[in-house]
PDB file of N, CA and C in Angstrom:
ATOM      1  N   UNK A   1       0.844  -1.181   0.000  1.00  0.00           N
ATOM      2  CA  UNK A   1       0.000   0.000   0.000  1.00  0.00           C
ATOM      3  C   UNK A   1       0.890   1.246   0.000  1.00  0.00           C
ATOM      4  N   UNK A   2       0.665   2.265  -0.770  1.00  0.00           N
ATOM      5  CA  UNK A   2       1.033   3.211  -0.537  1.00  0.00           C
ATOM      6  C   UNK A   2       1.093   4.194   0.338  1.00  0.00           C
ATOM      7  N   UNK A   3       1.754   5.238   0.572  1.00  0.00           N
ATOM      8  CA  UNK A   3       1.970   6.386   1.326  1.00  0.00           C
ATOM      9  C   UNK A   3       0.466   6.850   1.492  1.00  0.00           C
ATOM     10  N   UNK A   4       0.081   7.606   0.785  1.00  0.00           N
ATOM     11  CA  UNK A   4      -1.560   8.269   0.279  1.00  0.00           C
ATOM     12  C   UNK A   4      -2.422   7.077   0.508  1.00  0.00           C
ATOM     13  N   UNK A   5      -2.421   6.126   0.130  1.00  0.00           N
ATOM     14  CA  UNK A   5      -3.402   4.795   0.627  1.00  0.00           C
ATOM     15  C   UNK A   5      -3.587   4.725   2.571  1.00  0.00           C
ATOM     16  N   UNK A   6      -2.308   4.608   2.791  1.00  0.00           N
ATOM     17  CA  UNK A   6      -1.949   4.415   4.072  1.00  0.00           C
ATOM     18  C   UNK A   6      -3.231   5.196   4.987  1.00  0.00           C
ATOM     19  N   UNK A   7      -2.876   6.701   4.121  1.00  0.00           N
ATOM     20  CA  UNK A   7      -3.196   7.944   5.063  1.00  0.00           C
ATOM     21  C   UNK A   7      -4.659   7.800   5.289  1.00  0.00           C
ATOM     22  N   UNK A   8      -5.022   7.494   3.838  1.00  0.00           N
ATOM     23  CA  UNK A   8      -6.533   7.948   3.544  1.00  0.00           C
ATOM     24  C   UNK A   8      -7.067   6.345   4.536  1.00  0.00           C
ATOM     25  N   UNK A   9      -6.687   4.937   4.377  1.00  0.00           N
ATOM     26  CA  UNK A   9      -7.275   4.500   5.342  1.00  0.00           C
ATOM     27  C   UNK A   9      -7.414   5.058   6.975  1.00  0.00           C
ATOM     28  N   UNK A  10      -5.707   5.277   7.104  1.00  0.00           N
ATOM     29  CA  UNK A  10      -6.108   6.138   8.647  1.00  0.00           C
ATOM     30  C   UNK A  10      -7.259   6.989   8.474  1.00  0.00           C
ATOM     31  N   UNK A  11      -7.274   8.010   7.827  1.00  0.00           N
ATOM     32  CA  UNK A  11      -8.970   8.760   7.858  1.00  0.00           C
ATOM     33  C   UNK A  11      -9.673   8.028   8.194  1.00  0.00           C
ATOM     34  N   UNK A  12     -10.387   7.017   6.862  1.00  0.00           N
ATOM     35  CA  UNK A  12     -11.616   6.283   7.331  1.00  0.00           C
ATOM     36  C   UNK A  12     -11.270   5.506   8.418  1.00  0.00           C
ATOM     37  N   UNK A  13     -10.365   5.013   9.189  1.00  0.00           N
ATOM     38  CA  UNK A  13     -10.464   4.182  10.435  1.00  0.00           C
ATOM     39  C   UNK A  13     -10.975   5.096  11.401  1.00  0.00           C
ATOM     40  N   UNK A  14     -10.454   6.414  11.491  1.00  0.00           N
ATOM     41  CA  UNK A  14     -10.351   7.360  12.610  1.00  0.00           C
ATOM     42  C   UNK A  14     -12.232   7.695  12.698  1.00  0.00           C
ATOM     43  N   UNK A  15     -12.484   8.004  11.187  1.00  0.00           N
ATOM     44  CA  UNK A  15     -13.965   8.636  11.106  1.00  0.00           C
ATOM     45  C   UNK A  15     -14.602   7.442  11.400  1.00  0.00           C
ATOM     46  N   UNK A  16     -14.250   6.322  11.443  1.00  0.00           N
ATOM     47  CA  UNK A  16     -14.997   5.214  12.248  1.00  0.00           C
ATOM     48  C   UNK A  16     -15.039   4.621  13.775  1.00  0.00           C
ATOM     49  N   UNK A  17     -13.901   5.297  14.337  1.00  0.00           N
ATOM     50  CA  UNK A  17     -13.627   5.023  15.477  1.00  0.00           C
ATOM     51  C   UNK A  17     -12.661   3.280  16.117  1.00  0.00           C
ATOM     52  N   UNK A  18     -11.754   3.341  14.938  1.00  0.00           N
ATOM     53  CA  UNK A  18     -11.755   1.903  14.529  1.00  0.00           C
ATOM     54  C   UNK A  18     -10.111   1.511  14.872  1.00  0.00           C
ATOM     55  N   UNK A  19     -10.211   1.736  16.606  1.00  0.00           N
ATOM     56  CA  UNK A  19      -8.915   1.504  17.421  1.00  0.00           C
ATOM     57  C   UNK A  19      -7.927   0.381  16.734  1.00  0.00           C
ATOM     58  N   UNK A  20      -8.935  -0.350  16.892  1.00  0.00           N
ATOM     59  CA  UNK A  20      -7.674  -1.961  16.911  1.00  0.00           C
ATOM     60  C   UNK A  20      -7.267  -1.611  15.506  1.00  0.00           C
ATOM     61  N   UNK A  21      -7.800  -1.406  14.261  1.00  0.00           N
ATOM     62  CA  UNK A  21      -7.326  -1.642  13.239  1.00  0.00           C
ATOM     63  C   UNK A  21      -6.591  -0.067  12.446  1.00  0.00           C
ATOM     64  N   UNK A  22      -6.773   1.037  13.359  1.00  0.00           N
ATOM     65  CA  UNK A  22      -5.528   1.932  13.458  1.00  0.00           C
ATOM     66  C   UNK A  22      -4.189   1.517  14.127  1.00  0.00           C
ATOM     67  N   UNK A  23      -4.565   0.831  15.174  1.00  0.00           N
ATOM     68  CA  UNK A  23      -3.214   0.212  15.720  1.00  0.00           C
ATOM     69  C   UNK A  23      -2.215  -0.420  14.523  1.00  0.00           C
ATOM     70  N   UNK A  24      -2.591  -1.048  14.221  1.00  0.00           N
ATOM     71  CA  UNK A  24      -1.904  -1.539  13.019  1.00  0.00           C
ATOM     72  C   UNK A  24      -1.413  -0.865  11.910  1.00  0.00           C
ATOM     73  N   UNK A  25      -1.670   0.258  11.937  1.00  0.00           N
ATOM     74  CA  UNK A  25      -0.970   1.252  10.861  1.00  0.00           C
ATOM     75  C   UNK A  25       0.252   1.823  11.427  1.00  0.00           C
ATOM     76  N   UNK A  26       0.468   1.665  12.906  1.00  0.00           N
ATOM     77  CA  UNK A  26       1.424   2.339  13.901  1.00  0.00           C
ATOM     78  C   UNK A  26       2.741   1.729  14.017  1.00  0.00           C
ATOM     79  N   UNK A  27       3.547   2.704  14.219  1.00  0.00           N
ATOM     80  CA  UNK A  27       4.692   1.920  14.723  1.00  0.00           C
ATOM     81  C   UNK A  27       4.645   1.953  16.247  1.00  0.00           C
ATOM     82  N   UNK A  28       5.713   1.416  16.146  1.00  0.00           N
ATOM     83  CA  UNK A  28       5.774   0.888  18.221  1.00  0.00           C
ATOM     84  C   UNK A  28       6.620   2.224  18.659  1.00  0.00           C
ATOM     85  N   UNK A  29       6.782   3.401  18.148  1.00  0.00           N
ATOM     86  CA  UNK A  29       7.106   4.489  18.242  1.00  0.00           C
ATOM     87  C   UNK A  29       7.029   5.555  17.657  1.00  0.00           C
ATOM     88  N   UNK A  30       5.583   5.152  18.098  1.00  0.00           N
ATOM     89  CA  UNK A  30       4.688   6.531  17.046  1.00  0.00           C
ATOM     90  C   UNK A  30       4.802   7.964  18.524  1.00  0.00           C
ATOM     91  N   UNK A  31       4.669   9.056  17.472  1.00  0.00           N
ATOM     92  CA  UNK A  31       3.970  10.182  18.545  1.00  0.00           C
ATOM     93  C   UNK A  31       2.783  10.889  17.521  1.00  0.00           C
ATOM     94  N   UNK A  32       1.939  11.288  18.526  1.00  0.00           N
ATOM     95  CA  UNK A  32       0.971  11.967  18.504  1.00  0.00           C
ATOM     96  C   UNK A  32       0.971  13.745  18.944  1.00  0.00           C
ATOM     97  N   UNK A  33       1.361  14.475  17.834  1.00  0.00           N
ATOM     98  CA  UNK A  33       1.404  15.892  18.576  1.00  0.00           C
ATOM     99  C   UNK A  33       0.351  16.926  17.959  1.00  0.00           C
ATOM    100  N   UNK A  34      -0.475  17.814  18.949  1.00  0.00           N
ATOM    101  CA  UNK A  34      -1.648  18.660  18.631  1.00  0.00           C
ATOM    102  C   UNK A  34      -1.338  19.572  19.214  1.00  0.00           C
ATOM    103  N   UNK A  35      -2.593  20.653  19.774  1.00  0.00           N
ATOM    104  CA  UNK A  35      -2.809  21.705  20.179  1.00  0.00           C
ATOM    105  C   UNK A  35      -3.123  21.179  21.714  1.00  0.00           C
ATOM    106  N   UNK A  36      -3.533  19.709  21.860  1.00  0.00           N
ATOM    107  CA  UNK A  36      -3.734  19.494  23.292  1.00  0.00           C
ATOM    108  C   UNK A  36      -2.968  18.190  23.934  1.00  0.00           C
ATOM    109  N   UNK A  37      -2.290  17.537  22.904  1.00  0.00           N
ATOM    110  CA  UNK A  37      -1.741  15.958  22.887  1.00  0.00           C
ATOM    111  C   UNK A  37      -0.480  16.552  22.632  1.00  0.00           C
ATOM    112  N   UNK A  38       0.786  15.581  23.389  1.00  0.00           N
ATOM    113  CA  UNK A  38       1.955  15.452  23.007  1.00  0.00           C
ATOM    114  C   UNK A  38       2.486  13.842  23.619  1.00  0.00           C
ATOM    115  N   UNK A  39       2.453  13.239  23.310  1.00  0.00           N
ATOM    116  CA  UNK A  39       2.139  11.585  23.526  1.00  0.00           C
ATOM    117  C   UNK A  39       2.987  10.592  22.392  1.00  0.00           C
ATOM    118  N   UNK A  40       4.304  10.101  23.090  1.00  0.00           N
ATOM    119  CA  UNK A  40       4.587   9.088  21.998  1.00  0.00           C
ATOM    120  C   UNK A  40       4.694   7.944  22.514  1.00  0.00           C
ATOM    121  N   UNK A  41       4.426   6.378  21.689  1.00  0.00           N
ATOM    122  CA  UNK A  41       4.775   5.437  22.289  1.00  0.00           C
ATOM    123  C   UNK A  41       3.310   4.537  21.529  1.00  0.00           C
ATOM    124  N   UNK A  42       3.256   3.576  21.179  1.00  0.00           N
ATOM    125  CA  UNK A  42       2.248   3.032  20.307  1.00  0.00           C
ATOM    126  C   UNK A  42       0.660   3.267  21.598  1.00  0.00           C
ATOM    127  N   UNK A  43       0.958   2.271  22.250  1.00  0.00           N
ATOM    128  CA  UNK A  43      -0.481   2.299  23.807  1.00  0.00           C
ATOM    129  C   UNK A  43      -0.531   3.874  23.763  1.00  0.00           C
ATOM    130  N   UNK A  44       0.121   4.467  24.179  1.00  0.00           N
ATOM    131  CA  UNK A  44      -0.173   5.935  24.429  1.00  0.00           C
ATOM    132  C   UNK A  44      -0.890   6.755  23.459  1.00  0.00           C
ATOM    133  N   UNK A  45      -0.119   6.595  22.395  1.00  0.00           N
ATOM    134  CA  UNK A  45      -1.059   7.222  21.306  1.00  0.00           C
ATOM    135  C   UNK A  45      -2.647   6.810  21.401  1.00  0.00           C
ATOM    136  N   UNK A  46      -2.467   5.456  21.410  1.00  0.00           N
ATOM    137  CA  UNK A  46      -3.897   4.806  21.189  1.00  0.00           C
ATOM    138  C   UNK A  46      -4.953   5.138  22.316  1.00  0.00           C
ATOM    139  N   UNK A  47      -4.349   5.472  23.568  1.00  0.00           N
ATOM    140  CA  UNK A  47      -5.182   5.643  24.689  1.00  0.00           C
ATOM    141  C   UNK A  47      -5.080   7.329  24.310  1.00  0.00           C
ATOM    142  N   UNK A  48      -4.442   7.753  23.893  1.00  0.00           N
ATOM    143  CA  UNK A  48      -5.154   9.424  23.561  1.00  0.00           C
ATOM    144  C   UNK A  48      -6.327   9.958  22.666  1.00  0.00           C
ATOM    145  N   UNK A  49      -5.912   8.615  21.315  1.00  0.00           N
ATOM    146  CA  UNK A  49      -7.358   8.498  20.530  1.00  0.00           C
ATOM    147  C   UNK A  49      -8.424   8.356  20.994  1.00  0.00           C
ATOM    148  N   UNK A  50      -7.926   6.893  21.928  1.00  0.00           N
ATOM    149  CA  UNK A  50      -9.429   6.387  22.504  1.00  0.00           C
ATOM    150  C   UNK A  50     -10.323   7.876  23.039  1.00  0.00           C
ATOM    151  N   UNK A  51      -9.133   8.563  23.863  1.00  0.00           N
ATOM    152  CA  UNK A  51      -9.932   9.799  24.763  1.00  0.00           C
ATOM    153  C   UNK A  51     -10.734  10.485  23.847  1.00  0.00           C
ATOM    154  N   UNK A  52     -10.160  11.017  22.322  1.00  0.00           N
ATOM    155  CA  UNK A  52     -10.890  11.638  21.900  1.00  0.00           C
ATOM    156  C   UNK A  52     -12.211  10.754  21.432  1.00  0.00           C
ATOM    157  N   UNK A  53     -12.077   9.927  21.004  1.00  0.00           N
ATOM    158  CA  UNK A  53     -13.459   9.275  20.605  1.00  0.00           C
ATOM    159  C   UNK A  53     -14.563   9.089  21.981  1.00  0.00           C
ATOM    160  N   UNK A  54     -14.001   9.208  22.767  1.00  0.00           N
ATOM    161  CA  UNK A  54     -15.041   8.749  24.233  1.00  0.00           C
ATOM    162  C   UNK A  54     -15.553  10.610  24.403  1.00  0.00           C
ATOM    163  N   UNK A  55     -14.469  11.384  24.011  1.00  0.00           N
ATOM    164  CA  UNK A  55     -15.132  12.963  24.256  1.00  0.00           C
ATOM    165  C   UNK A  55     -16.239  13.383  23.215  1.00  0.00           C
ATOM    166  N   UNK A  56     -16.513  12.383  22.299  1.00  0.00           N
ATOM    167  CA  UNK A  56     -17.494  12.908  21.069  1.00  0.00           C
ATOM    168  C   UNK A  56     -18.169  11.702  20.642  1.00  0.00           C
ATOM    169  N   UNK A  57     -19.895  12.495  20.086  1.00  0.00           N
ATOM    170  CA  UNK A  57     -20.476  11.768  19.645  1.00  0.00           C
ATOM    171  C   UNK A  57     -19.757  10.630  18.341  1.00  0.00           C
ATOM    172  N   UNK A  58     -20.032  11.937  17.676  1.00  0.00           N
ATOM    173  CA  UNK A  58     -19.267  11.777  16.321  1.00  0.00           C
ATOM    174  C   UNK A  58     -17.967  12.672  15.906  1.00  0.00           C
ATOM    175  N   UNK A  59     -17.047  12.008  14.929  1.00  0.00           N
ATOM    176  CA  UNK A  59     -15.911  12.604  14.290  1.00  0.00           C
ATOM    177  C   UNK A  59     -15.911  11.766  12.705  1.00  0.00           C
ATOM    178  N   UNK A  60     -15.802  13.085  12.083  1.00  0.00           N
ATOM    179  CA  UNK A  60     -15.590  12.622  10.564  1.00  0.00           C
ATOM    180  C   UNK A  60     -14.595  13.474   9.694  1.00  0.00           C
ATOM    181  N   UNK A  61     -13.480  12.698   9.072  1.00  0.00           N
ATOM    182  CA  UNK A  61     -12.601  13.516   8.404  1.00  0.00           C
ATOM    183  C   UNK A  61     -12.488  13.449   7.165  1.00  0.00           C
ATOM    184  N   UNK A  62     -12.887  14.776   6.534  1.00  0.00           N
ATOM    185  CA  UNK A  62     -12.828  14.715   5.279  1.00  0.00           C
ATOM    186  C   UNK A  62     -11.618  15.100   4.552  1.00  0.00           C
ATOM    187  N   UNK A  63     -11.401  14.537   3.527  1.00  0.00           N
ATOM    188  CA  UNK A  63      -9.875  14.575   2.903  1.00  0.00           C
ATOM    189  C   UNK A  63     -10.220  15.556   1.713  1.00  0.00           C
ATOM    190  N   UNK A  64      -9.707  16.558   2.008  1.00  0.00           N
ATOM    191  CA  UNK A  64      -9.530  17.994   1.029  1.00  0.00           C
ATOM    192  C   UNK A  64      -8.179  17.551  -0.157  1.00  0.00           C
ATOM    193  N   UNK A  65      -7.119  17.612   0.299  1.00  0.00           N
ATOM    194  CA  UNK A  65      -5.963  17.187  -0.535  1.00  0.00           C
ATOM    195  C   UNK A  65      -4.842  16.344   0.352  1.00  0.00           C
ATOM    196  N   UNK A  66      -4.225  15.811  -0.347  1.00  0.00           N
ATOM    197  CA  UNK A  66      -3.015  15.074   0.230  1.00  0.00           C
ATOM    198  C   UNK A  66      -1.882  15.433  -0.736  1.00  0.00           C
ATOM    199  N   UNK A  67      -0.663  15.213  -0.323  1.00  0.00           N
ATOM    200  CA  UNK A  67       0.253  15.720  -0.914  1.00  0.00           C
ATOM    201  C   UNK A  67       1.305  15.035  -0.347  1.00  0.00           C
ATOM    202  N   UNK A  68       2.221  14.082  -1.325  1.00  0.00           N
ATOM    203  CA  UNK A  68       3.217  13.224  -0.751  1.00  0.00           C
ATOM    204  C   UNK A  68       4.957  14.367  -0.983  1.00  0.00           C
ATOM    205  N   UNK A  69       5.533  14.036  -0.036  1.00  0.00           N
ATOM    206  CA  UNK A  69       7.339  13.946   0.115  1.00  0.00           C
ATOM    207  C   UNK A  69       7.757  13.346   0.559  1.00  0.00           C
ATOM    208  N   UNK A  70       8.248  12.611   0.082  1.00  0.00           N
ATOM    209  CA  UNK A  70       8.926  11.476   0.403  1.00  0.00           C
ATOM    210  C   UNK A  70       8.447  10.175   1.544  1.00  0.00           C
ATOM    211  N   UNK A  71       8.611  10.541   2.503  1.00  0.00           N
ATOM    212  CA  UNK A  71       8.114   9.881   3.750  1.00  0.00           C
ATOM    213  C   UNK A  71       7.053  10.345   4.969  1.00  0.00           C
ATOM    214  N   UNK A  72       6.548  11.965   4.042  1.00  0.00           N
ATOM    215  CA  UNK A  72       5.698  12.605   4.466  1.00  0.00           C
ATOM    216  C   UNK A  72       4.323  12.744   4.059  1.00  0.00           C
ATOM    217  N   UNK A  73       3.003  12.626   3.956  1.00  0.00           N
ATOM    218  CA  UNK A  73       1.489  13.449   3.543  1.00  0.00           C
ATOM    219  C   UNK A  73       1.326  14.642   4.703  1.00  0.00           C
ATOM    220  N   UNK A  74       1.264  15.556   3.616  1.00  0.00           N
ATOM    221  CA  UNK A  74       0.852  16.884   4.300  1.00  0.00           C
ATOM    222  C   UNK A  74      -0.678  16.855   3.853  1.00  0.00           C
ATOM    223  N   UNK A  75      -1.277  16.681   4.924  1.00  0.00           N
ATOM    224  CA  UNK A  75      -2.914  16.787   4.369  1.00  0.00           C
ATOM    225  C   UNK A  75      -3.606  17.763   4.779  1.00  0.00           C
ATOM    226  N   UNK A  76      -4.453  17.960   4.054  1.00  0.00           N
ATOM    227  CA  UNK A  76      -5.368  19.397   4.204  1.00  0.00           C
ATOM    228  C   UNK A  76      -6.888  18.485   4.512  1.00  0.00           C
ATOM    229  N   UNK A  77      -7.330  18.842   5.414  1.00  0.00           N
ATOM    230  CA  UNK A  77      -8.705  18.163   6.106  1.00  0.00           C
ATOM    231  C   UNK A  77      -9.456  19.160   6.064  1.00  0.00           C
ATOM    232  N   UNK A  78     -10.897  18.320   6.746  1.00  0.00           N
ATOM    233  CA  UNK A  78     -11.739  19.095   7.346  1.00  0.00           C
ATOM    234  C   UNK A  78     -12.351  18.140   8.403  1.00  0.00           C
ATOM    235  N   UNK A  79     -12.261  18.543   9.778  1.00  0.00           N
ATOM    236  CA  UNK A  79     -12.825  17.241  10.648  1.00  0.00           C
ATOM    237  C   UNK A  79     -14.160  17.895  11.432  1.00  0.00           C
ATOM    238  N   UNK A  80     -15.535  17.021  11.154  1.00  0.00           N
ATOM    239  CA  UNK A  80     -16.214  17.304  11.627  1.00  0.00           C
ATOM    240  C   UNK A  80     -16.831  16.864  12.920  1.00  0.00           C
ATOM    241  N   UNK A  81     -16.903  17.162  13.688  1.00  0.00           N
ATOM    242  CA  UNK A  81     -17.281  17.134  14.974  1.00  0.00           C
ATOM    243  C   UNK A  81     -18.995  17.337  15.628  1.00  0.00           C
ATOM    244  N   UNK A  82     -19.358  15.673  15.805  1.00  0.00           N
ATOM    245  CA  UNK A  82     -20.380  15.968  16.223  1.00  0.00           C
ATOM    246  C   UNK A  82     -21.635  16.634  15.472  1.00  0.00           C
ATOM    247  N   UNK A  83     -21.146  16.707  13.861  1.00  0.00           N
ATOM    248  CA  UNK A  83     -22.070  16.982  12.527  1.00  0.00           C
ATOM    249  C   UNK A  83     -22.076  18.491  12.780  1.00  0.00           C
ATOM    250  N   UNK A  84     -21.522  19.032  13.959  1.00  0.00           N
ATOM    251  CA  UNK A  84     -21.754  20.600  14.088  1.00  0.00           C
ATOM    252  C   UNK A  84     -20.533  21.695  13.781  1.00  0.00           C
ATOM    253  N   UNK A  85     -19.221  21.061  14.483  1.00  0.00           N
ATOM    254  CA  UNK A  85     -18.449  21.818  14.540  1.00  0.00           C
ATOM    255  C   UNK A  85     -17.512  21.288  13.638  1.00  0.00           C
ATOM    256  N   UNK A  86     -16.844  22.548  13.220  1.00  0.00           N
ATOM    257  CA  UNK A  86     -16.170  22.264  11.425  1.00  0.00           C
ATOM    258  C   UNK A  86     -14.553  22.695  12.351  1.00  0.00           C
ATOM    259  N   UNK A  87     -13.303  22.032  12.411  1.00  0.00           N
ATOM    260  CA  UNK A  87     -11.970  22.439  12.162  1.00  0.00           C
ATOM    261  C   UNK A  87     -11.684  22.141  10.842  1.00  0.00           C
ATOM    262  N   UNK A  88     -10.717  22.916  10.808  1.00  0.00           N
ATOM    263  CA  UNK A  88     -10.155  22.713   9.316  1.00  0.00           C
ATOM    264  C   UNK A  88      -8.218  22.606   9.947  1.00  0.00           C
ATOM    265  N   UNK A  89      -7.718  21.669   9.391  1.00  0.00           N
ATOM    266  CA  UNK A  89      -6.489  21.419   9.790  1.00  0.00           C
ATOM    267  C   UNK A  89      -5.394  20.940   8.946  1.00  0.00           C
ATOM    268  N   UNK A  90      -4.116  20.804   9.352  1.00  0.00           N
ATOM    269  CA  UNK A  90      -3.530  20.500   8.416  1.00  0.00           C
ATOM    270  C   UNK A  90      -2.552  18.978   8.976  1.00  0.00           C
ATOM    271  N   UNK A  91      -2.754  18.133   8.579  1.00  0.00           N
ATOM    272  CA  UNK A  91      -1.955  17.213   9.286  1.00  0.00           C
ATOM    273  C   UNK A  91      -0.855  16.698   8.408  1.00  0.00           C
ATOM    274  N   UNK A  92       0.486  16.813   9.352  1.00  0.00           N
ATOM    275  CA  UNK A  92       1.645  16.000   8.976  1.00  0.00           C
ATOM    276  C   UNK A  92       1.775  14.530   9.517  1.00  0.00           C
ATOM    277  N   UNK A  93       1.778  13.424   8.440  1.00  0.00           N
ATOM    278  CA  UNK A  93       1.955  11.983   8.999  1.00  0.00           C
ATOM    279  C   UNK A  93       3.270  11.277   8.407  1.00  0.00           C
ATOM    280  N   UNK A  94       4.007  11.717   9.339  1.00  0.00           N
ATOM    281  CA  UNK A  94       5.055  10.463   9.192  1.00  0.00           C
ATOM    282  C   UNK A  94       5.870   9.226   8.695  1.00  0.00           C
ATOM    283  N   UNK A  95       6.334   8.487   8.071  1.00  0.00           N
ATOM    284  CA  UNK A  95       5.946   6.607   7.843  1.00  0.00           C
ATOM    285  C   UNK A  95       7.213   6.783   7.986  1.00  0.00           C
ATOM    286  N   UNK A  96       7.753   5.183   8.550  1.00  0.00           N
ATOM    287  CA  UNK A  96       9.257   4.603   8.453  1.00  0.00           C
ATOM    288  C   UNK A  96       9.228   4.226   7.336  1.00  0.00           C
ATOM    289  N   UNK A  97      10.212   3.195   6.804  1.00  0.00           N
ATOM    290  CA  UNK A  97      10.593   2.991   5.530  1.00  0.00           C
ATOM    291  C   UNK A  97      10.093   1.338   5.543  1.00  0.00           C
ATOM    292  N   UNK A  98       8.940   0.675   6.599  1.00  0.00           N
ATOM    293  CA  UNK A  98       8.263   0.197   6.304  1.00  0.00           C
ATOM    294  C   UNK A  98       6.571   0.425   6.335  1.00  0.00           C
ATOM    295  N   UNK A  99       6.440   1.637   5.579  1.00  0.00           N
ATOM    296  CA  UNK A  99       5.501   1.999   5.506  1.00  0.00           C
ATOM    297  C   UNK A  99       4.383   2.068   6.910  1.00  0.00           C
ATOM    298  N   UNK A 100       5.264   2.726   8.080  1.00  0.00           N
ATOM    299  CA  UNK A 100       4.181   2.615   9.186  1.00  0.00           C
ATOM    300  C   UNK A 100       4.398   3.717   9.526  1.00  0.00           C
ATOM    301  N   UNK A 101       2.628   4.640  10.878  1.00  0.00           N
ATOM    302  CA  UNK A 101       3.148   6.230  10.964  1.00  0.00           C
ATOM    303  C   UNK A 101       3.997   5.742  11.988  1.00  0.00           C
ATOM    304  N   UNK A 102       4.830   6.693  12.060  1.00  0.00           N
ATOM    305  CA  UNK A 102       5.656   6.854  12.970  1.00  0.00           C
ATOM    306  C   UNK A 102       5.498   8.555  13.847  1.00  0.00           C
ATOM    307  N   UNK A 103       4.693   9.040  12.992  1.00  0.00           N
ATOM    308  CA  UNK A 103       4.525  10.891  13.604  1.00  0.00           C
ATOM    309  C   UNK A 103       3.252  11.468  13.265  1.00  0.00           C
ATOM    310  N   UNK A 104       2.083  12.006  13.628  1.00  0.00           N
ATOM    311  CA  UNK A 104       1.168  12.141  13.298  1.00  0.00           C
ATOM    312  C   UNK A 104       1.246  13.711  14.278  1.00  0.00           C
ATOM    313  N   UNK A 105       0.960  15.371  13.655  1.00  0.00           N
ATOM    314  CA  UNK A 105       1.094  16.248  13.922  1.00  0.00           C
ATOM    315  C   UNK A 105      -0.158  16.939  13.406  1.00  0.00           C
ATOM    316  N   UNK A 106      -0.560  17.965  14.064  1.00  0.00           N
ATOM    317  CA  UNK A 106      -1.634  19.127  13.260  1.00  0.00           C
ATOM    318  C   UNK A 106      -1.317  20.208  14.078  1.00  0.00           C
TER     319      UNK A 106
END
């Protein structure tokens, strides 16, 4: 699978709420960095997701553009929240050179 494949499944896993089988896109030394998260370590990440999915009804991310360098997608989103509230963000994701994230940023 590709870089852009990779990503866009993470989307739909995330807009599904779909722990176990995001885990598997991870490395065992992933970090997670936001505006409220700074968390690395595979469990950790995953127990920060979990938090956000337990803080909301719903989350849905829509994929505006993606854009590969090398070992990077710079993506341009839109994540909706709860069908009400609109962020618009930009996320940097990571991969080692076996195609796993290793860095997930906005």
């Amino acid at each position: 699978m590709s870089i852009i494949e990779i990503t866009r499944k993470y989307f739909d896993l995330f807009s599904n709420k779909d722990l176990k089988n995001l885990g598997k896109l991870f490395s065992k030394n992933i970090s997670l960095i936001d505006w409220d998260i700074n968390v690395s370590g595979k469990k950790n990440v995953i127990e920060a997701i979990s938090n956000i999915f337990s803080s909301v009804d719903s989350i849905i991310i829509e994929e505006k553009n993606i854009y590969k360098n090398d070992n990077i997608a710079l993506c341009e989103i839109k994540i909706v929240i709860n069908k009400t509230q609109i962020l618009k963000v930009i996320d940097i994701i990571k991969f080692n050179n076996k195609n796993e994230i290793i860095e997930i940023s906005a």
